[in-house]
Protein backbone atom coordinates (compact mmCIF):
# COMPACT_ATOMS: atom_id res chain seq x y z
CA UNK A 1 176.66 66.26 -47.37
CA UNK A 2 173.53 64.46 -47.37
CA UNK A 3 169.89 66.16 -48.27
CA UNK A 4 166.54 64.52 -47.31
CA UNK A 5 164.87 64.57 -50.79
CA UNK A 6 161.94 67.00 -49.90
CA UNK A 7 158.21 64.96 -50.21
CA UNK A 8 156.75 65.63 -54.26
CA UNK A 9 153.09 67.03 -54.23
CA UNK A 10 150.08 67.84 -56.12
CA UNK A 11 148.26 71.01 -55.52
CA UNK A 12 144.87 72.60 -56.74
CA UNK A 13 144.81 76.08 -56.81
CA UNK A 14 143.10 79.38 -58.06
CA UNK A 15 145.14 82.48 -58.52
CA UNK A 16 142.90 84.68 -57.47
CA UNK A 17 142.91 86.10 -53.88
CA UNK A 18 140.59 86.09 -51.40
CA UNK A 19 138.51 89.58 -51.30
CA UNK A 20 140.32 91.59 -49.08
CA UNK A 21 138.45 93.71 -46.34
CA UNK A 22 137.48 97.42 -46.90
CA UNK A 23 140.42 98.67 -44.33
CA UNK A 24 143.06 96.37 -45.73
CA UNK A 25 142.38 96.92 -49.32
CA UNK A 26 145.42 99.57 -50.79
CA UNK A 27 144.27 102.56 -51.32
CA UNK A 28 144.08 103.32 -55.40
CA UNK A 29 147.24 105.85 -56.19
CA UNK A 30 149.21 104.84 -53.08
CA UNK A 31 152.59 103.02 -52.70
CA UNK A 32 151.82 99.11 -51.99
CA UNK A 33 153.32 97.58 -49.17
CA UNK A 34 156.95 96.18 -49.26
CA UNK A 35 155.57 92.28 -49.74
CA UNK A 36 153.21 92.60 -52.62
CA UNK A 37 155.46 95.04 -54.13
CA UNK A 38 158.06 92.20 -53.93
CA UNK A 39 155.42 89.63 -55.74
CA UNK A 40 154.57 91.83 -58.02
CA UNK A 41 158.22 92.40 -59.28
CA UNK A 42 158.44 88.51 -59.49
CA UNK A 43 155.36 87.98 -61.40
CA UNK A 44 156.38 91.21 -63.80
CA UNK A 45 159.67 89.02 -64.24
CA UNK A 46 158.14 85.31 -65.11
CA UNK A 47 155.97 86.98 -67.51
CA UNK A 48 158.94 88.69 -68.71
CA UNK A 49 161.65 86.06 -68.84
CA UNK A 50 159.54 83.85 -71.64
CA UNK A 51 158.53 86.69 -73.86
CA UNK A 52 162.82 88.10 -74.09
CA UNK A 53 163.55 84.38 -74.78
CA UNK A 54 161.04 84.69 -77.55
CA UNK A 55 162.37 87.76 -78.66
CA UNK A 56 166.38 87.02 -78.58
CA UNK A 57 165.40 84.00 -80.71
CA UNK A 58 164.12 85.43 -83.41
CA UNK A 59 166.02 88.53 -83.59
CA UNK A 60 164.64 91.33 -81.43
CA UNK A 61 166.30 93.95 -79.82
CA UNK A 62 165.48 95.26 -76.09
CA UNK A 63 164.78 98.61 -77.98
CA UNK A 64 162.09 96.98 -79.89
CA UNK A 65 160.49 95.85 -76.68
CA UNK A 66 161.32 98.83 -74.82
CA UNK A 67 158.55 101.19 -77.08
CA UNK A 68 155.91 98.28 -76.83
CA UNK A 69 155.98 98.85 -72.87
CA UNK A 70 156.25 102.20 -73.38
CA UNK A 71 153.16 102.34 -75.85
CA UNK A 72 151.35 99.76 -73.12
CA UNK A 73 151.85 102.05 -70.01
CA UNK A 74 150.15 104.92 -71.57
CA UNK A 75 147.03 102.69 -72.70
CA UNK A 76 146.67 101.26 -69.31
CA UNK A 77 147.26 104.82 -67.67
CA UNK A 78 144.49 106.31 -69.88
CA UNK A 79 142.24 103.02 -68.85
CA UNK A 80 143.02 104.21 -65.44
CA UNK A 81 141.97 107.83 -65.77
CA UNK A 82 138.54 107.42 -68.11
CA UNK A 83 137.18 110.75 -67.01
CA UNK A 84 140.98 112.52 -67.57
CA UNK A 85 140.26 115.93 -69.89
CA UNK A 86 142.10 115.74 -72.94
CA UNK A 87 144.15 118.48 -71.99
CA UNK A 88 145.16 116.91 -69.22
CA UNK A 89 145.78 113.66 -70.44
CA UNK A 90 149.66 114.05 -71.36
CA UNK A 91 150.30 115.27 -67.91
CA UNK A 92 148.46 112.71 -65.96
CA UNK A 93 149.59 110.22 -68.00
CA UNK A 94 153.31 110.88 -67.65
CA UNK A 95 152.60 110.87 -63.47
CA UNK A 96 151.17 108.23 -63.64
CA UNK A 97 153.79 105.95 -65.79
CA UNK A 98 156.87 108.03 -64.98
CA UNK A 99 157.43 108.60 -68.78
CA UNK A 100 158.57 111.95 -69.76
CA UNK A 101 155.69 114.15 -71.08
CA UNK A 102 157.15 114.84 -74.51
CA UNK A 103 157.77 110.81 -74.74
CA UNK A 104 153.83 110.84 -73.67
CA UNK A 105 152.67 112.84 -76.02
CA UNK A 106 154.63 111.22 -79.10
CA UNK A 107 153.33 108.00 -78.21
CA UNK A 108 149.68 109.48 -77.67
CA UNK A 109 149.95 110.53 -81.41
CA UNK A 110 150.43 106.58 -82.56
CA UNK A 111 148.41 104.66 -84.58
CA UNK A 112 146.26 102.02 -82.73
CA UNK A 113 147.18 98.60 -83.41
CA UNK A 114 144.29 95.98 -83.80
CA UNK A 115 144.24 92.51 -83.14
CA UNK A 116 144.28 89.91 -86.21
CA UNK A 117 141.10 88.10 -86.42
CA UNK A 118 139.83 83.99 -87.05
CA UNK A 119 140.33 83.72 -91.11
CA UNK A 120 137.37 82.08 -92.33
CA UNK A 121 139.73 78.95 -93.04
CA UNK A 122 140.34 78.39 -89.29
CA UNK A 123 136.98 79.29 -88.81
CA UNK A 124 135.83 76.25 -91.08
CA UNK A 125 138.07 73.85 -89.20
CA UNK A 126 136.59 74.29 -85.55
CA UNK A 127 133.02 73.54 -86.85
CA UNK A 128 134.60 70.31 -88.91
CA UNK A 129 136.09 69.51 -85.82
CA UNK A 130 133.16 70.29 -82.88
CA UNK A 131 129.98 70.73 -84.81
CA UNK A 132 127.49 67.42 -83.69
CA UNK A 133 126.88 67.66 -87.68
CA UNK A 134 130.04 67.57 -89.11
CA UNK A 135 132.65 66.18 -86.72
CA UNK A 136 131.32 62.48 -87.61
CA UNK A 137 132.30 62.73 -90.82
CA UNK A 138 136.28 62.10 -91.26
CA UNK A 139 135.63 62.92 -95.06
CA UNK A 140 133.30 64.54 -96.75
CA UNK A 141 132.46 64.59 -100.58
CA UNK A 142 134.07 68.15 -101.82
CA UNK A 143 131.03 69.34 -104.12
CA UNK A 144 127.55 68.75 -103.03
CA UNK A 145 124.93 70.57 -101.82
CA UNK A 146 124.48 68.69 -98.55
CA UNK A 147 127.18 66.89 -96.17
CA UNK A 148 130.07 67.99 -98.53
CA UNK A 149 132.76 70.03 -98.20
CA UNK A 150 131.55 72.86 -100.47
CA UNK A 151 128.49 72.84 -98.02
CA UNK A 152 130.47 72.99 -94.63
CA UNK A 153 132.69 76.06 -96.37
CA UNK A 154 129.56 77.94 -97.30
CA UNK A 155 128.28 77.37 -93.87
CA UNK A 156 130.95 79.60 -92.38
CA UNK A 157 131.33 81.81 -95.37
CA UNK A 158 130.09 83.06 -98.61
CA UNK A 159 132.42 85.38 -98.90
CA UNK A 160 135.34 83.13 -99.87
CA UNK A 161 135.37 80.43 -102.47
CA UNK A 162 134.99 76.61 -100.99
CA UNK A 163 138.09 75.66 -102.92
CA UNK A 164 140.19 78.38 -101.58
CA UNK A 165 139.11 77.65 -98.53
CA UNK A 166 140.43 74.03 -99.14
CA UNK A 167 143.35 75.04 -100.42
CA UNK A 168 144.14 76.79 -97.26
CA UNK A 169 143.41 73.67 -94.99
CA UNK A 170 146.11 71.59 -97.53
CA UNK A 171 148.47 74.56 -96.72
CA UNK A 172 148.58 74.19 -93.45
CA UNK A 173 148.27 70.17 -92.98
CA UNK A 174 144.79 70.11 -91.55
CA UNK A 175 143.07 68.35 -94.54
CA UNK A 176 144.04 66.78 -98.07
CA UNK A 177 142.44 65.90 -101.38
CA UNK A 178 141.82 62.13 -102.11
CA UNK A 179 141.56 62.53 -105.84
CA UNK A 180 140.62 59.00 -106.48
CA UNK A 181 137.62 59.58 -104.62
CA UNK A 182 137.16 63.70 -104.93
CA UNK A 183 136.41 63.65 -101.10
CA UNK A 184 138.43 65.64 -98.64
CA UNK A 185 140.09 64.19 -95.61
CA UNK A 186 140.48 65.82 -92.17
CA UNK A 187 143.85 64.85 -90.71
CA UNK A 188 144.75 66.83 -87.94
CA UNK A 189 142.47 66.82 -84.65
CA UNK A 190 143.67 70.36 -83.80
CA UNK A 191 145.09 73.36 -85.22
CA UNK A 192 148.76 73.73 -84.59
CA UNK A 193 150.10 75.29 -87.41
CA UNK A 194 153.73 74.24 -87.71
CA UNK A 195 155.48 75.91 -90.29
CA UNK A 196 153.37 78.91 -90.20
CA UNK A 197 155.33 80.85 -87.44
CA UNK A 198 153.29 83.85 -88.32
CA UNK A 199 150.34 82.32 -87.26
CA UNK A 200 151.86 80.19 -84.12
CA UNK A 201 152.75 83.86 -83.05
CA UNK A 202 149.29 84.99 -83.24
CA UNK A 203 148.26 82.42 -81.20
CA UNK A 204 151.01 83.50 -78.57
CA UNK A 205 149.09 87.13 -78.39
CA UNK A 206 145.55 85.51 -78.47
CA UNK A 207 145.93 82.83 -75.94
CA UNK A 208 148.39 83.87 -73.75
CA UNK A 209 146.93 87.60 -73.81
CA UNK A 210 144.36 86.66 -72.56
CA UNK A 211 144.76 84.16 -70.12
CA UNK A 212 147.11 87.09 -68.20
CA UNK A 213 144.04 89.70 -68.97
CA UNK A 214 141.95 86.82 -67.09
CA UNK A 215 144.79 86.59 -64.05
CA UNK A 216 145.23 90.40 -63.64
CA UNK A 217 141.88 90.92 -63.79
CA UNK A 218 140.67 88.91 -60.96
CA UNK A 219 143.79 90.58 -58.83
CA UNK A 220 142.45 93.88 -59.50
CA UNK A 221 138.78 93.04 -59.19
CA UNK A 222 136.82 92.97 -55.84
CA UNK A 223 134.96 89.87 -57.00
CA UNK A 224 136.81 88.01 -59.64
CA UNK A 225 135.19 87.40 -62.44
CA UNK A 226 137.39 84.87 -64.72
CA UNK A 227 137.87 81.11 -64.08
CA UNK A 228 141.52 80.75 -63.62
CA UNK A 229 142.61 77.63 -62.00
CA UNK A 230 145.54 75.17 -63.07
CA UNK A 231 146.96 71.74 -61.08
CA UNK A 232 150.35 71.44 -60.37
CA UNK A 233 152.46 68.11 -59.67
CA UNK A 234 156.04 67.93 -59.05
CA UNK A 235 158.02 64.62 -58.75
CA UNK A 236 157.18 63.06 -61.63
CA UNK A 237 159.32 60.76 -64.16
CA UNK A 238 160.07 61.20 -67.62
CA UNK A 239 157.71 57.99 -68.69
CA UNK A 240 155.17 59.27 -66.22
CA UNK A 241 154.57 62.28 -68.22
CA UNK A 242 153.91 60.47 -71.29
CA UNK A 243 151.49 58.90 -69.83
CA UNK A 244 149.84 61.87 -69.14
CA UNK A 245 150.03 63.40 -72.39
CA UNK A 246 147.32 61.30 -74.19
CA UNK A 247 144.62 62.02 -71.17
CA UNK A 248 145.31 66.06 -71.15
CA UNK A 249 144.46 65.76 -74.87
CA UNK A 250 141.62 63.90 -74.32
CA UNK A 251 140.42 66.74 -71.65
CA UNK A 252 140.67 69.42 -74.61
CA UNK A 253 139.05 67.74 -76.89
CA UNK A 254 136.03 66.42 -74.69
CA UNK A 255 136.06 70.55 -73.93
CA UNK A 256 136.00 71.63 -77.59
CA UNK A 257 133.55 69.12 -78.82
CA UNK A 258 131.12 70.07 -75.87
CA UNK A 259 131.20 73.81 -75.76
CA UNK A 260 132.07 75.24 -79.75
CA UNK A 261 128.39 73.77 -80.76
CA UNK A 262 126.90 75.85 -77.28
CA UNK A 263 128.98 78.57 -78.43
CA UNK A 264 127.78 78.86 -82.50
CA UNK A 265 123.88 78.01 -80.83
CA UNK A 266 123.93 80.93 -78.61
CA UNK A 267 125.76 83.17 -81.62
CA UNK A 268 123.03 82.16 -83.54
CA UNK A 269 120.55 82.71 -81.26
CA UNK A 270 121.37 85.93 -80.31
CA UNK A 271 121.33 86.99 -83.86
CA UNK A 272 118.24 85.62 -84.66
CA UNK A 273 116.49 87.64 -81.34
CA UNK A 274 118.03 90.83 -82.45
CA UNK A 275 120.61 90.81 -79.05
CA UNK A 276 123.29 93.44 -79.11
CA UNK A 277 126.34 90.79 -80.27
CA UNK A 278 129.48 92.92 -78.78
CA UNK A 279 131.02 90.25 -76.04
CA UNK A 280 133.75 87.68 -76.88
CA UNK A 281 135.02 84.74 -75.04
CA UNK A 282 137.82 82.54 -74.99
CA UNK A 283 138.20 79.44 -73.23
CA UNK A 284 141.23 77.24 -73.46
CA UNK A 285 143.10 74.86 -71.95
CA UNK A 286 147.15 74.65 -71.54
CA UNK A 287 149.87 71.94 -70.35
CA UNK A 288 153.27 72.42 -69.56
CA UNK A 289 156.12 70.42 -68.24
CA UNK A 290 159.68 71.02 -67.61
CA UNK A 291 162.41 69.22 -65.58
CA UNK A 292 162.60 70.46 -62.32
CA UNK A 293 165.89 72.64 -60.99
CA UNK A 294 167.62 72.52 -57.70
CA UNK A 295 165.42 76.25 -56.46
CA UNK A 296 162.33 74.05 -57.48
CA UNK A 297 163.00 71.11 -55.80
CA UNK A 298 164.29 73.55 -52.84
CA UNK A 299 161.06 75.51 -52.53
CA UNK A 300 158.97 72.04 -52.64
CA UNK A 301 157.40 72.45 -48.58
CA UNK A 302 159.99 74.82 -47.89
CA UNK A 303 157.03 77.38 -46.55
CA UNK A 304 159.42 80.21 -46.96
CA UNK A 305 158.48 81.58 -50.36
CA UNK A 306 155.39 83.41 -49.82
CA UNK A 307 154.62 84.69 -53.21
CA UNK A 308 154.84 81.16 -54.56
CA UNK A 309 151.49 78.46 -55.12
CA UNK A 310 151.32 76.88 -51.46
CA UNK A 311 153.50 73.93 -51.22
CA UNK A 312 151.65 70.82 -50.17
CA UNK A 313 149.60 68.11 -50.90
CA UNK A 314 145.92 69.00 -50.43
CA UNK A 315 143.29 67.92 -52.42
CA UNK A 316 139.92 68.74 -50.21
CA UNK A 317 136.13 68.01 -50.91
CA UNK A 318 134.51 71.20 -51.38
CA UNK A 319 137.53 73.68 -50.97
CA UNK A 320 140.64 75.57 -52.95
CA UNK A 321 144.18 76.88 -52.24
CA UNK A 322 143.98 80.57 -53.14
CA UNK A 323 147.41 82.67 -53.32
């Protein structure tokens, strides 16, 4: 049997939708209607599907997921209920996430897990690499008071010794000693720290946390507040994508180079004026590719999967695609 081979297309979208109107707006605490329930299930599962790949590769068990989700659905159900007396909290809690109240109350008595910060050697590799003063130099001199690598290390820290800082940089590929010359030499142009799964995972949390705060965030939100936006194109060949590859990379670094030295300024700044400094930010950009399977190629203009991106080529002056 012969298929017509569906048109490809590129599409612009946000994933945010449009504001809905006071009467059509679900009520908070009340069952959602058959349709978004249905998207939201299939969101819950592409989120899903990545991270248990993840896991079954290096070892996990569903158990070992199953008490992070647990553990998760009582921190969002207390960020639901703010006002919630403590003696009420198990209860309310446990209606809220269906969890049993004794399995509540267990995980009410863990210890809160914080998030790993920037080490001062990662740190010292973003300015290298965006500062207007530094980025110019491909190799600096590593003792001197000025334009030298002891200089850029003390810079960012005083806390940690210039040559263990270096030493940290040579650990992880992103610079190396010329010890002809004593200067050191940046060879990487961004930090991907193969070798260092540890660290790879910690980007995992960072990043992709909070690109899906960002997303679910602006779907709960009235107005939403977070730039989330991404292009799509299907279609393409193999050689066509390695074209591409060089220009995304470009994109990031144009991005990097322009807004880290905005960034440190207004850190600065707001330091120097005496500004309460307790807001973070993370900007990024991602790329991903894949070849595309018979349900994608399927759904390409189909118009019968509503909880997908719509499905055809539109690129208007002045407007967006929302879902």
């Amino acid at each position: 049997m012969c298929r017509s081979r569906t048109p490809a297309t590129v599409r612009h979208f946000t994933v945010f939708p449009r504001a809905l109107s006071a009467d059509s707006r679900t009520p908070p605490g009340t069952q959602s209607s058959s349709s978004t329930q249905s998207a939201l299930l299939d969101a819950c599962r592409a989120v899903l599907t990545p991270l248990a790949r993840l896991a079954i590769a290096r070892g996990l068990h569903h158990s070992d997921l199953d008490e992070l989700l647990r553990a998760a659905f009582v921190e969002a159900a207390l960020d639901a209920h703010p006002d919630v007396t403590p003696h009420r909290a198990v209860s309310r809690v446990s209606t809220t996430t269906g969890l049993h109240r004794r399995e509540v109350n267990r995980l009410l008595q863990r210890e809160p897990v914080t998030g790993a910060k920037p080490t001062a050697a990662t740190q010292l590799f973003t300015r290298w690499l965006s500062d207007p003063a530094w980025r110019k130099h491909a190799s600096l001199p590593r003792l001197g008071a000025q334009n030298s690598f002891e200089a850029l290390a003390q810079s960012v820290t005083k806390d940690v010794h210039p040559r263990s800082l270096l030493e940290e940089l040579c650990r992880l590929g992103l610079a190396r000693i010329d010890e002809a010359s004593d200067r050191v030499e940046l060879i990487k142009e961004r930090f991907a720290p193969a070798g260092d799964e540890p660290r790879m995972l910690g980007f995992v949390a960072s990043n992709v946390g909070d690109h899906l705060r960002a997303a679910v965030t602006n779907v709960l939100a009235d107005t939403p507040p977070h730039l989330e936006q991404a292009v799509f194109a299907d279609g393409l060949s193999p050689d066509s994508l390695q074209e591409l590859q060089p220009l995304i990379r470009e994109q990031w670094q144009h991005l990097l180079r322009t807004l880290a030295p905005m960034l440190q300024n207004a850190i600065d700044k707001d330091a120097a004026e005496g500004r309460a400094q307790d807001q973070r930010v993370r900007v990024g950009l991602y790329a991903f590719h894949a070849p595309m399977t018979e349900s994608s190629r399927a759904d390409v203009g189909s118009g019968e999967d509503h909880h997908k991106a719509p499905r055809r080529a539109a690129r208007k002056t002045g407007s967006k695609e929302t879902k």
